[in-house]
Protein backbone atom coordinates (compact mmCIF):
# COMPACT_ATOMS: atom_id res chain seq x y z
CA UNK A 1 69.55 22.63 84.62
CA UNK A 2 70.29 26.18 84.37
CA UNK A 3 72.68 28.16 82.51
CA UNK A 4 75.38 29.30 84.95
CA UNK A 5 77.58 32.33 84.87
CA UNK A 6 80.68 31.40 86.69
CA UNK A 7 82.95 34.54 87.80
CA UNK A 8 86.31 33.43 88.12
CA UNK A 9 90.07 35.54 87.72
CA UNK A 10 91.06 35.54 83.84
CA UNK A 11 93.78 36.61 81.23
CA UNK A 12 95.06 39.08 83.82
CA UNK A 13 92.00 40.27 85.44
CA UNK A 14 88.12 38.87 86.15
CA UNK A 15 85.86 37.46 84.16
CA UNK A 16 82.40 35.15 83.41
CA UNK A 17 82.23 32.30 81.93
CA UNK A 18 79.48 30.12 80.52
CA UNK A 19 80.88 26.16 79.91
CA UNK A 20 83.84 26.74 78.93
CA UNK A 21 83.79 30.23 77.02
CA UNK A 22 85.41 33.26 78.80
CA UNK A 23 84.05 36.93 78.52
CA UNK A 24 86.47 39.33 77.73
CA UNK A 25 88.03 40.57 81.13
CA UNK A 26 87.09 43.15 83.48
CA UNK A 27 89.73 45.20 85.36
CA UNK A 28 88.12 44.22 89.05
CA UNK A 29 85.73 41.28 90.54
CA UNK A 30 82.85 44.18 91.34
CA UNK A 31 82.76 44.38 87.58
CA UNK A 32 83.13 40.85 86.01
CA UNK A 33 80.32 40.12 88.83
CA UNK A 34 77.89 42.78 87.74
CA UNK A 35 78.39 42.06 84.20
CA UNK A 36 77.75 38.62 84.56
CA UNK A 37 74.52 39.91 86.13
CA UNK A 38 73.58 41.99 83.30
CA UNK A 39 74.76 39.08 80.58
CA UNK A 40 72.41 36.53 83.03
CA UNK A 41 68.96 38.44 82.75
CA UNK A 42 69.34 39.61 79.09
CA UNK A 43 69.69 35.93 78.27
CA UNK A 44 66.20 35.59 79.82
CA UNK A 45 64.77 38.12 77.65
CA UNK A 46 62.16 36.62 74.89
CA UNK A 47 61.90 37.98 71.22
CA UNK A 48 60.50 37.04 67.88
CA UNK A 49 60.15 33.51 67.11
CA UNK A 50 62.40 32.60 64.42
CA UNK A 51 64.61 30.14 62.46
CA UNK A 52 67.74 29.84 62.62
CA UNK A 53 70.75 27.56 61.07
CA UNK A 54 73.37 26.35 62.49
CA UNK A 55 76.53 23.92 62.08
CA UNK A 56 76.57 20.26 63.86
CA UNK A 57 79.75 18.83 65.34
CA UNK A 58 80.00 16.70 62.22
CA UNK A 59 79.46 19.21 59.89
CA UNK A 60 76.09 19.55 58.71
CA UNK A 61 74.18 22.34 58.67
CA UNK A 62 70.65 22.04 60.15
CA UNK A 63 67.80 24.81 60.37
CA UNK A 64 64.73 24.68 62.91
CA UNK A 65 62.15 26.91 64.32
CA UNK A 66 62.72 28.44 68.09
CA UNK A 67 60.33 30.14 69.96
CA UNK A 68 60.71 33.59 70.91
CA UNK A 69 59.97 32.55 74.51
CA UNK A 70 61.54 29.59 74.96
CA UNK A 71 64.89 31.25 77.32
CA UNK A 72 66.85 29.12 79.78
CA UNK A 73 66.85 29.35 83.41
CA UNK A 74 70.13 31.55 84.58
CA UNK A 75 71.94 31.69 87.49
CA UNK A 76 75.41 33.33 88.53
CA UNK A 77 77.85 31.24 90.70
CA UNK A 78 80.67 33.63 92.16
CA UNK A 79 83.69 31.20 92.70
CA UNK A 80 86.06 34.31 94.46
CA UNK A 81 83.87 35.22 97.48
CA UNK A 82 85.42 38.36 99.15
CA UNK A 83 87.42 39.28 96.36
């Protein structure tokens, strides 16, 4: 399933969101939608492998090894055609 950038109107103006986190807003739809753009292909940019640590729902903290290369499928759904 891929990783969708959702453009939708936002704390007074446009933004993108990804599940339920907002980007910070953009003063017009033309820019929320090319940002989302932008945020959409860096995501599918590889880099180093490395390991990395992180925090579980119930509190522990867990480390494991990610692969450089291993980047989600993106997409970007615009929800205000026409805006």
């Amino acid at each position: 399933m891929p990783l969708t950038y959702q453009i939708g109107e936002h704390d007074g103006g446009y933004a993108y969101r990804v599940n339920d986190v907002w980007s910070e807003p953009f003063p017009d739809h033309a820019t929320a939608l090319a940002a989302a753009k932008a945020a959409s292909l860096r995501q599918q940019l590889g880099g180093e492998d490395a390991d990395i640590s992180f925090e579980t729902v119930d509190g522990q903290w867990q480390t494991e090894h990610v692969s450089g290369g291993d980047r989600p499928e993106t997409r970007v759904v615009d929800t205000i055609p026409n805006a």
